[in-house]
C-alpha atoms as a PDB file:
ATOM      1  CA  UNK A   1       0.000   0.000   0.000  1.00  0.00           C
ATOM      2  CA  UNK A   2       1.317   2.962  -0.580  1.00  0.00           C
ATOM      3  CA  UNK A   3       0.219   6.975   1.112  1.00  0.00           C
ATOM      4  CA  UNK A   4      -0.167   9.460  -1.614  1.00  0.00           C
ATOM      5  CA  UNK A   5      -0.066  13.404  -0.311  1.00  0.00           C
ATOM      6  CA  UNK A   6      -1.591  15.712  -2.162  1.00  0.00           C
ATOM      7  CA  UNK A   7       0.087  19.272  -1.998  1.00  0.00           C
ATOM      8  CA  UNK A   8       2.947  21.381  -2.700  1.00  0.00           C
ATOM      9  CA  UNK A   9       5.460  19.205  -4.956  1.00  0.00           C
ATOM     10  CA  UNK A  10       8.169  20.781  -3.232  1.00  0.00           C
ATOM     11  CA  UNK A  11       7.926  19.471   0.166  1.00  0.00           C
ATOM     12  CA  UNK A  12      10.253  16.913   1.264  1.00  0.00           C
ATOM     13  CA  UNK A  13       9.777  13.522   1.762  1.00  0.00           C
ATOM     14  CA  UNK A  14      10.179  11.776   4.585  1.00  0.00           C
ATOM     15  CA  UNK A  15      12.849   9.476   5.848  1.00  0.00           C
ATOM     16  CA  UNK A  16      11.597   5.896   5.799  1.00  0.00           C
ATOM     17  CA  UNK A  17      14.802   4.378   7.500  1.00  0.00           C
ATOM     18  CA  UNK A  18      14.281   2.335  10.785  1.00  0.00           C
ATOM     19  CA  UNK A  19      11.011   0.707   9.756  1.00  0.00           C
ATOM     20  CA  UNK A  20      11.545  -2.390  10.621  1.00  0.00           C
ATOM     21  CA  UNK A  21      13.464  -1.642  14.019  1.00  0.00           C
ATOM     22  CA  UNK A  22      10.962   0.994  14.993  1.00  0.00           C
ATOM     23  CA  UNK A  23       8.561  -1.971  15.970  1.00  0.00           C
ATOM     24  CA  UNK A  24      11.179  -4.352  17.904  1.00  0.00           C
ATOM     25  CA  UNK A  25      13.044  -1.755  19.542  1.00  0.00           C
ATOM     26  CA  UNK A  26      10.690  -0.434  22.375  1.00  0.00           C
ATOM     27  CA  UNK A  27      10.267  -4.137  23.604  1.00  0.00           C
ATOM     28  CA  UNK A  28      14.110  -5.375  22.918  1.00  0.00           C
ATOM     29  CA  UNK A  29      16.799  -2.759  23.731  1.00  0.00           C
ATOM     30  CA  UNK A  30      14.933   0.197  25.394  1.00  0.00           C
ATOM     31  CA  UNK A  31      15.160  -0.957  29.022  1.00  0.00           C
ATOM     32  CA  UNK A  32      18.191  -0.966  28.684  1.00  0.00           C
ATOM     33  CA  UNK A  33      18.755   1.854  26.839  1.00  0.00           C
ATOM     34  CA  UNK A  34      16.809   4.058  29.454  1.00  0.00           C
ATOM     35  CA  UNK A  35      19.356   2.734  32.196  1.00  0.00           C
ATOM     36  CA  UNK A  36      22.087   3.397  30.047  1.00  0.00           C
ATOM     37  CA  UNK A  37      20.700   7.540  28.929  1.00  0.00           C
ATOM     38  CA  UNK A  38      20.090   7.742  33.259  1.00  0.00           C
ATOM     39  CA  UNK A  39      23.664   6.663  34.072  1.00  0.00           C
ATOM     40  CA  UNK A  40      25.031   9.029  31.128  1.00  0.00           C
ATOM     41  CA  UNK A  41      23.021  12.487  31.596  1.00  0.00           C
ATOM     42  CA  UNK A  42      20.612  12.269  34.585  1.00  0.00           C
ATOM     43  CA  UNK A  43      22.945  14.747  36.388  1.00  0.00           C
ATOM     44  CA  UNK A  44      23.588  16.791  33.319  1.00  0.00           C
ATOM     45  CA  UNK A  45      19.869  17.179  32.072  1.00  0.00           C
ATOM     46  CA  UNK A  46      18.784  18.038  35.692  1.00  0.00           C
ATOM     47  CA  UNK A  47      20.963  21.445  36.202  1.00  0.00           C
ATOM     48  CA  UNK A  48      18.772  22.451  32.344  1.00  0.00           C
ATOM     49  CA  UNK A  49      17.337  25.764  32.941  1.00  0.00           C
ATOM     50  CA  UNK A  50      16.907  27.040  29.139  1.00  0.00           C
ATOM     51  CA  UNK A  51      15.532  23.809  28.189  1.00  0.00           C
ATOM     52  CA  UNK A  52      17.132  20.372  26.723  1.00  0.00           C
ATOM     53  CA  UNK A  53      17.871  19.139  23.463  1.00  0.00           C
ATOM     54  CA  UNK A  54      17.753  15.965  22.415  1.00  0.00           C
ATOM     55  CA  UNK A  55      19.251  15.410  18.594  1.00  0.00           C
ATOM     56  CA  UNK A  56      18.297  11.984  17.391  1.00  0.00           C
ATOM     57  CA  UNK A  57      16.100  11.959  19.591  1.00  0.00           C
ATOM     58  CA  UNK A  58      14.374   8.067  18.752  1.00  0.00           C
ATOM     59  CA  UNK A  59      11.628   6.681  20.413  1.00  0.00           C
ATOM     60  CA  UNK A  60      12.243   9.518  23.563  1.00  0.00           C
ATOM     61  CA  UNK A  61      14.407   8.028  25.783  1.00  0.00           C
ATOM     62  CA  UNK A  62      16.977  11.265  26.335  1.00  0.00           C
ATOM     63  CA  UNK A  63      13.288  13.187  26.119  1.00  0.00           C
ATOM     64  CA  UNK A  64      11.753  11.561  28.601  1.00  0.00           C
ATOM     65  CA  UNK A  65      14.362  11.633  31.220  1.00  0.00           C
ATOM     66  CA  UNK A  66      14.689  15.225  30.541  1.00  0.00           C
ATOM     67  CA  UNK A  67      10.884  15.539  31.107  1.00  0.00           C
ATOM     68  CA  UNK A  68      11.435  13.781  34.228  1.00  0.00           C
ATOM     69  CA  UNK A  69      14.517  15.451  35.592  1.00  0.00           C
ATOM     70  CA  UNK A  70      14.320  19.017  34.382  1.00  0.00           C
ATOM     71  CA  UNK A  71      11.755  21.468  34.369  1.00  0.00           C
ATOM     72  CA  UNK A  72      13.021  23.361  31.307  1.00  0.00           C
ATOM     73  CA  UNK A  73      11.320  23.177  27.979  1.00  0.00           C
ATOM     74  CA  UNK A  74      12.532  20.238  25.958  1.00  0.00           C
ATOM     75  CA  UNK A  75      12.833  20.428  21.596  1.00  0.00           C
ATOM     76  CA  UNK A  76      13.185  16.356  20.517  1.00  0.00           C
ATOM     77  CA  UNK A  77      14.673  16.217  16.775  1.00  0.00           C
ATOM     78  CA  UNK A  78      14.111  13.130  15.001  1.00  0.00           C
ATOM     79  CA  UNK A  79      13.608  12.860  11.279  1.00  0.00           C
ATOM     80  CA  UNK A  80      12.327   9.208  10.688  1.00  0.00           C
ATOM     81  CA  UNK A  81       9.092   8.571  10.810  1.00  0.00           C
ATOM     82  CA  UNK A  82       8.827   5.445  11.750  1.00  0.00           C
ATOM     83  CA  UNK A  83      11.074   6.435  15.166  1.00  0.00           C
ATOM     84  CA  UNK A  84       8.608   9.697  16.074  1.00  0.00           C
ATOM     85  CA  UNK A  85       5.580   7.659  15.477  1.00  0.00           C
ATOM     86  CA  UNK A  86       6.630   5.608  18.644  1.00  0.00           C
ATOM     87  CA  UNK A  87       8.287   8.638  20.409  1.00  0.00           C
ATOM     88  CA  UNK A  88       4.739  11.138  19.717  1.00  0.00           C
ATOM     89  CA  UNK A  89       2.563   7.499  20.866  1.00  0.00           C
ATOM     90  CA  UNK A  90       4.979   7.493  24.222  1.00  0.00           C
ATOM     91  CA  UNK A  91       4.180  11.658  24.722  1.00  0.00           C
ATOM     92  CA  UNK A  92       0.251  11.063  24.236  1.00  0.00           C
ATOM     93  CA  UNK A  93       0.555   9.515  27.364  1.00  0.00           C
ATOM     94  CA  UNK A  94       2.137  11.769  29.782  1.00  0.00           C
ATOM     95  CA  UNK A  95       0.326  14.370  31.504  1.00  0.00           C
ATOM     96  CA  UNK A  96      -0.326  17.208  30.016  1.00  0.00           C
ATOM     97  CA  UNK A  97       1.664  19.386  31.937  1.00  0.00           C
ATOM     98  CA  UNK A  98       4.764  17.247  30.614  1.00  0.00           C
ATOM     99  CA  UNK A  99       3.711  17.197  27.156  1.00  0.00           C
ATOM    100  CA  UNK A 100       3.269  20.745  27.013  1.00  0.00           C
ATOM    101  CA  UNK A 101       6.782  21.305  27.873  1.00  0.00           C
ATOM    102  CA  UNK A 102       7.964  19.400  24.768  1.00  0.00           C
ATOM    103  CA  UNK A 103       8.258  20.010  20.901  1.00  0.00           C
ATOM    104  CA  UNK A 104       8.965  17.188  18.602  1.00  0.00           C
ATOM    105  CA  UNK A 105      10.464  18.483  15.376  1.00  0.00           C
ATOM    106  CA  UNK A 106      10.428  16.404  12.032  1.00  0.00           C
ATOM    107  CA  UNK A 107      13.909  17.467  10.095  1.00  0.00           C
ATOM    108  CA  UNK A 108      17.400  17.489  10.798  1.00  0.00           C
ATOM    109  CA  UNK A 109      18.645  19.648  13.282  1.00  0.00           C
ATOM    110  CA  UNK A 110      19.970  21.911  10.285  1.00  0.00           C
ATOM    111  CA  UNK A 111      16.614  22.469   8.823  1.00  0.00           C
ATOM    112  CA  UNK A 112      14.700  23.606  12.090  1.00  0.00           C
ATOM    113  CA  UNK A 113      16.297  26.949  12.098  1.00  0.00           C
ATOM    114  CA  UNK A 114      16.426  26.425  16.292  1.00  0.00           C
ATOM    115  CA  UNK A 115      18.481  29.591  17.776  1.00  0.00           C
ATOM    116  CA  UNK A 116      19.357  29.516  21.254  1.00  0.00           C
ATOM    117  CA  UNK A 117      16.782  27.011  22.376  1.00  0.00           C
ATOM    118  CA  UNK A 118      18.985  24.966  25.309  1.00  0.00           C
ATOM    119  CA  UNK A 119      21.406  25.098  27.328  1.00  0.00           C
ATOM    120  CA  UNK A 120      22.000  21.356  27.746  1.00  0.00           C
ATOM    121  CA  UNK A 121      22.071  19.049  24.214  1.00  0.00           C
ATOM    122  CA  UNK A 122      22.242  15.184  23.881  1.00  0.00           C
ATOM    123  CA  UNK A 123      23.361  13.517  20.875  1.00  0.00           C
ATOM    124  CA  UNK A 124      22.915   9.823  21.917  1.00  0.00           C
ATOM    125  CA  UNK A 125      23.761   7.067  19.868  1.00  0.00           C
ATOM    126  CA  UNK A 126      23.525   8.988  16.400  1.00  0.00           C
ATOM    127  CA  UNK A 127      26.810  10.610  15.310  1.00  0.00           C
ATOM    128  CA  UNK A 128      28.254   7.591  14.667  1.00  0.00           C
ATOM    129  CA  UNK A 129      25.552   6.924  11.767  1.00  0.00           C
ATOM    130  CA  UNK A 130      25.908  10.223  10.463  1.00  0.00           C
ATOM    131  CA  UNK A 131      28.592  10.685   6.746  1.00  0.00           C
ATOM    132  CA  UNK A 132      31.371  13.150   7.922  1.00  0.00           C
ATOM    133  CA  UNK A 133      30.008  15.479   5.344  1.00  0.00           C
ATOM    134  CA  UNK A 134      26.580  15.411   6.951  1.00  0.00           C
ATOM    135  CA  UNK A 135      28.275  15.646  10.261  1.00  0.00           C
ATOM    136  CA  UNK A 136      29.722  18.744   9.642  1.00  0.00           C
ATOM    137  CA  UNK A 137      26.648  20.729   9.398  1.00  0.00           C
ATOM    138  CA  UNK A 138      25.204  19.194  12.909  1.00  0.00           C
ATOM    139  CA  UNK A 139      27.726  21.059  14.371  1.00  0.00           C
ATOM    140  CA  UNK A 140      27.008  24.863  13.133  1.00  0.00           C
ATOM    141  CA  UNK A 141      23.101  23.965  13.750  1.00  0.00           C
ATOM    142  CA  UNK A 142      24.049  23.024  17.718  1.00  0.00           C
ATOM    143  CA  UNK A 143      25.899  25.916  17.779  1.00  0.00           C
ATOM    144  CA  UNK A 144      22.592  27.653  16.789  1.00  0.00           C
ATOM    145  CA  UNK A 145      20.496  25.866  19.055  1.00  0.00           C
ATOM    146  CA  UNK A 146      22.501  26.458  22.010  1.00  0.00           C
ATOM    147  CA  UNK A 147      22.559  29.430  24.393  1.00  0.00           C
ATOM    148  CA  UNK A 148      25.597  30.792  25.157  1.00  0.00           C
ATOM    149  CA  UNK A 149      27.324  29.038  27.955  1.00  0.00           C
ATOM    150  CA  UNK A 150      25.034  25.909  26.854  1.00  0.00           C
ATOM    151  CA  UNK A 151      26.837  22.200  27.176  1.00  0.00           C
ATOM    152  CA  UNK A 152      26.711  19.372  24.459  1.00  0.00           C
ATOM    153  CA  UNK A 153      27.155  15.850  25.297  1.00  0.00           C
ATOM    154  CA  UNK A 154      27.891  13.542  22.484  1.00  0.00           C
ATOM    155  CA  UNK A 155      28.162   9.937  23.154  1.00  0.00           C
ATOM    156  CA  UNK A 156      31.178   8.689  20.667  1.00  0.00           C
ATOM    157  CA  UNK A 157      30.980   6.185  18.103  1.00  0.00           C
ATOM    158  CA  UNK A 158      33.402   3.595  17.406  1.00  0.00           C
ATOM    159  CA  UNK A 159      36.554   5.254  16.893  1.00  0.00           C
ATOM    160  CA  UNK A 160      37.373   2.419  14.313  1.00  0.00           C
ATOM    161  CA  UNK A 161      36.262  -0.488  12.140  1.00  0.00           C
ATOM    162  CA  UNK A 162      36.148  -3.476  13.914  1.00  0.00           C
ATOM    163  CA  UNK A 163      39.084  -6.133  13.370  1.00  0.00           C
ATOM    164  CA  UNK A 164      36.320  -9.204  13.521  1.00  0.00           C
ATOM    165  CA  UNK A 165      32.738  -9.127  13.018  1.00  0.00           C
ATOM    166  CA  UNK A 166      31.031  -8.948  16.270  1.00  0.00           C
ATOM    167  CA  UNK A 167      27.460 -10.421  17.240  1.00  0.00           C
ATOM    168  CA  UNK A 168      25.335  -9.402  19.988  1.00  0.00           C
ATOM    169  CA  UNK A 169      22.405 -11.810  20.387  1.00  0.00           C
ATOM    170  CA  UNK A 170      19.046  -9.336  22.326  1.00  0.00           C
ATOM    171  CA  UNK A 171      17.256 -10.838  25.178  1.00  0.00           C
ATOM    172  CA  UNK A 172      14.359 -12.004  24.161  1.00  0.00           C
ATOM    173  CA  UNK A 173      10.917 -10.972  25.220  1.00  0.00           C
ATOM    174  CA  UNK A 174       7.357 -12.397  25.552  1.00  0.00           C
ATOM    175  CA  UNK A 175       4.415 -10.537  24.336  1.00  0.00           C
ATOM    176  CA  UNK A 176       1.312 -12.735  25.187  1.00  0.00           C
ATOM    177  CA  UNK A 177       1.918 -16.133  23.092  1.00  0.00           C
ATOM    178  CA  UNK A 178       4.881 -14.435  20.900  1.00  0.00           C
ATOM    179  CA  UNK A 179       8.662 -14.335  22.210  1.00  0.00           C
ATOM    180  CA  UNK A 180      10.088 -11.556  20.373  1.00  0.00           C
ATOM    181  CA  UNK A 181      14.397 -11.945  19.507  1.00  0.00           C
ATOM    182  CA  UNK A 182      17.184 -10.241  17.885  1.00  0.00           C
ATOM    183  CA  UNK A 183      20.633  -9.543  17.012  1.00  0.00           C
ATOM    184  CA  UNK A 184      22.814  -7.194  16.403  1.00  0.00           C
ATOM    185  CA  UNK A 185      26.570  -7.945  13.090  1.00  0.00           C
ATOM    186  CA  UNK A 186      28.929  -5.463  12.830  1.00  0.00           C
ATOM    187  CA  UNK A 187      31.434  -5.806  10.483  1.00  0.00           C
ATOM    188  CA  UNK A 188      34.275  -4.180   8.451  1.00  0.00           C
ATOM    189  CA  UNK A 189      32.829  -2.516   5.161  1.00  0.00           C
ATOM    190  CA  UNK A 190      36.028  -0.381   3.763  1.00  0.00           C
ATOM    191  CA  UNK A 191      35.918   2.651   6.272  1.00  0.00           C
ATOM    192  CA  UNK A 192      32.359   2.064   7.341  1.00  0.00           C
ATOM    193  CA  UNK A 193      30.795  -0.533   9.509  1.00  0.00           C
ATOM    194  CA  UNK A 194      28.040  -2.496   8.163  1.00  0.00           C
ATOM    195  CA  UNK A 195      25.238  -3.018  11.427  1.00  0.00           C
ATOM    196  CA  UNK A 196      22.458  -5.531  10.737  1.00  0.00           C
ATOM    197  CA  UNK A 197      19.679  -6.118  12.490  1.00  0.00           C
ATOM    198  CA  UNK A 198      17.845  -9.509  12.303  1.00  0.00           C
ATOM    199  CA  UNK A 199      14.588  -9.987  14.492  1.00  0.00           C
ATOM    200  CA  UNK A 200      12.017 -12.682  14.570  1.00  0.00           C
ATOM    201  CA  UNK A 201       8.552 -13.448  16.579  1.00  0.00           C
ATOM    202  CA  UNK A 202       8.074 -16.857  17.054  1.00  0.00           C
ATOM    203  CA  UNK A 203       5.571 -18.973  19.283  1.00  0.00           C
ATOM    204  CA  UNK A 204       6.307 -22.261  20.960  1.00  0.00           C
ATOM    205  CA  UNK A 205       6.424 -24.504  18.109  1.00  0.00           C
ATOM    206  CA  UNK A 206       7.640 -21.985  14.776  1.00  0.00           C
ATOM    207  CA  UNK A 207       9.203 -18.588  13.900  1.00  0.00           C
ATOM    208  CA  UNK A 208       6.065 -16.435  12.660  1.00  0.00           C
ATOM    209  CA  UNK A 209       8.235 -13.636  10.982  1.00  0.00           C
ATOM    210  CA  UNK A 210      11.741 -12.529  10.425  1.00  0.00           C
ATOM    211  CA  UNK A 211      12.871  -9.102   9.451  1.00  0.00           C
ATOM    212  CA  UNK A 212      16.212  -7.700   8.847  1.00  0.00           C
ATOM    213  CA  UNK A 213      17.227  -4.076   8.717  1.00  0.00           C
ATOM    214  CA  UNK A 214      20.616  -3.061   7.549  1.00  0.00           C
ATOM    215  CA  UNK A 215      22.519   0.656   9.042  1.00  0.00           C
ATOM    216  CA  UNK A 216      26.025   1.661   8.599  1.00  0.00           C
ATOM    217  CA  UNK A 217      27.867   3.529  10.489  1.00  0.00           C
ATOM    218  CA  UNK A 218      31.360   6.161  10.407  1.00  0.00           C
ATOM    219  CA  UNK A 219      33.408   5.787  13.065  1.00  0.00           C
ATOM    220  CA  UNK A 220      35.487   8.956  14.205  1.00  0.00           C
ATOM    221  CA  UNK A 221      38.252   9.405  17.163  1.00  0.00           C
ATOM    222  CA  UNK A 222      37.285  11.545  19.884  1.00  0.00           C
ATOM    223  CA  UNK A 223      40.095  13.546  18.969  1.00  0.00           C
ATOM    224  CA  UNK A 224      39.109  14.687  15.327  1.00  0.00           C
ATOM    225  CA  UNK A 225      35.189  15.001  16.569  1.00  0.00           C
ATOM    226  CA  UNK A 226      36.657  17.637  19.256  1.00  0.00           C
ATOM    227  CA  UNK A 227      38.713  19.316  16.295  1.00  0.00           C
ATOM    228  CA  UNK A 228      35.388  19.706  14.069  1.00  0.00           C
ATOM    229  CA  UNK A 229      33.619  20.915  16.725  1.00  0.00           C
ATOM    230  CA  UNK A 230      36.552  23.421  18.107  1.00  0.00           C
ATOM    231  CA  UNK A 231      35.973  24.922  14.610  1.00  0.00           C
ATOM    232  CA  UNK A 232      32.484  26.321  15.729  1.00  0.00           C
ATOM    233  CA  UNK A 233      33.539  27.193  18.793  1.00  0.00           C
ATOM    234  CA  UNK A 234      33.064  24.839  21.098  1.00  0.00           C
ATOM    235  CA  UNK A 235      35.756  23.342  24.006  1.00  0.00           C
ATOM    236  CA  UNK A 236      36.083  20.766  25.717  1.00  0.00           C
ATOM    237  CA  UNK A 237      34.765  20.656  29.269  1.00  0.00           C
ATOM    238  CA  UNK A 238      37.066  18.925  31.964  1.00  0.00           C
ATOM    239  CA  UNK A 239      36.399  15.186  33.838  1.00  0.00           C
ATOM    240  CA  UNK A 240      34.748  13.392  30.528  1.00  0.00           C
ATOM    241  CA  UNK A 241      38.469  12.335  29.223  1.00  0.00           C
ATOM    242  CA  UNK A 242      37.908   9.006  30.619  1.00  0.00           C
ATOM    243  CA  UNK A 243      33.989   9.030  29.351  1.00  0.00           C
ATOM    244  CA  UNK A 244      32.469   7.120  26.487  1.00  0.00           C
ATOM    245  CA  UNK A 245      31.068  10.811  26.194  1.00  0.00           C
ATOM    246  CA  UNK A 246      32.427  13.849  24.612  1.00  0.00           C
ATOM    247  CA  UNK A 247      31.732  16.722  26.304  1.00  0.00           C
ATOM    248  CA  UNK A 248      32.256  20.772  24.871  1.00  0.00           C
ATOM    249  CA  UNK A 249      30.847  24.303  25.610  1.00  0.00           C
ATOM    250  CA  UNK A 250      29.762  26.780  23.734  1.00  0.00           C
ATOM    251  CA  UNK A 251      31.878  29.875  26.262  1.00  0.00           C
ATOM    252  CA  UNK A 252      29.905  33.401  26.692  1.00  0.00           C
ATOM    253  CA  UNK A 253      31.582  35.564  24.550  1.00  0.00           C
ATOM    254  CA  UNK A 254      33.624  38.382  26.468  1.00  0.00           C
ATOM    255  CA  UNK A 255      31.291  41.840  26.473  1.00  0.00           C
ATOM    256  CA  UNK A 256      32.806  44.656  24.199  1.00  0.00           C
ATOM    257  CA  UNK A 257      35.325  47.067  25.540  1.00  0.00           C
ATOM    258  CA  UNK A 258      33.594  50.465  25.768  1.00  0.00           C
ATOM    259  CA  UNK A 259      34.674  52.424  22.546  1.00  0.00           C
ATOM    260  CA  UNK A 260      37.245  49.536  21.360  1.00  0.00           C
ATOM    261  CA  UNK A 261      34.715  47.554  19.220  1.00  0.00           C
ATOM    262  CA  UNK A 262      37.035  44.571  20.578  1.00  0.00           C
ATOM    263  CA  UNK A 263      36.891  41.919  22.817  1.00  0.00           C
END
């Protein structure tokens, strides 16, 4: 079946990837994932005054903590569809005193035009799957979206391809009859690595469906992404050396000396 809009021919269509992972994900990684996004920001997203901002943002984990922990206004990014359907079903829940205090935007962070919306941003889990060249304009748009002073928190990708192919089987889980499964290949593809997802439902006697999604992924040192983001401005704050995050500022720019135009 297939949705035809009628409109503008103009407007831009919508990013169909993460279909398939959009339905297994909520039920096979994000309990963990939620641990994980408390253990890595919880302190961070609570000190929020501005608001948050969470690039990437998925199915709403980084959103809803910041919900949770901050009372600042809270901007979620996330282009695919298939990702904000889950993330916009998970908001129709909340009060409405939460949900009031949160805007879900449909685009790349470079096409929302936000200017000086946060003074805490999250990019969890996504630079890694982001083309250096396509990378390099996330970086001007946070430096947009963020108030002076504001911090970003990046959580790194691999810095490199990996040497083997790796395999991470998922826990499985039981919906009613159905036991829902997974796993996660990486693998060397030239400088990228290759990520596929397999996941099947099966009851107690056969395996009812099967679906595989394929992602790829750029891996980047934590030493060049500081460089690229040093050219907007940004430095590195102190005590995340040892972090699987990557942690900059964007510093209040000294006030003009009276009559110098200068800084």
């Amino acid at each position: 079946m297939h949705t035809l809009l009628s409109g503008p021919s103009g407007l831009p269509r919508e990013p169909d990837s993460y279909a398939v992972t959009a339905e297994f994900y909520d039920i096979l990684q994000a309990d963990a994932d939620a641990a994980r996004v408390r253990q890595l920001y919880a302190r961070q997203i609570a000190e929020a005054r501005t608001g948050v901002l969470d690039v990437g943002a998925g199915t709403g984990r980084v959103t809803m903590l910041a919900l949770a922990e901050s009372r600042a206004g809270v901007h979620a990014v996330e282009p695919a569809r298939a990702m904000r359907t889950s993330l916009l079903t998970r908001l129709a829940a909340l009060p409405s005193e939460q949900r009031d205090r949160v805007t879900v935007h449909p685009h790349t962070l470079d096409e929302t035009a936000l200017d000086a919306v946060a003074d805490v941003a999250v990019c969890h889990n996504m630079v890694g799957c982001l083309p250096p060249g396509v990378r390099g304009k996330l970086w001007p748009a946070l430096g947009r979206a963020l108030a002076p002073g504001g911090s970003l928190f990046v959580q790194l990708p691999p810095a490199r391809v990996p040497a083997r192919t790796l395999v991470r089987r998922l826990a499985e889980k039981r919906v009613g009859e159905h036991v829902y499964g997974g796993r996660m290949t990486m693998s060397a593809a030239g400088y990228r690595i290759r990520t596929r997802a397999d996941y099947w439902v099966r009851d107690a006697e056969d395996v009812l469906r099967e679906h595989t999604e394929t992602f790829w992924m750029w891996p980047a040192t934590r030493a060049r992404l500081t460089d690229e983001l040093a050219a907007h401005g940004f430095v590195p704050l102190p005590g995340y050396e040892q972090s699987e995050l990557l942690a900059v500022t964007l510093p209040v720019a000294p006030p003009l000396r009276p009559g110098t135009g200068i800084r």
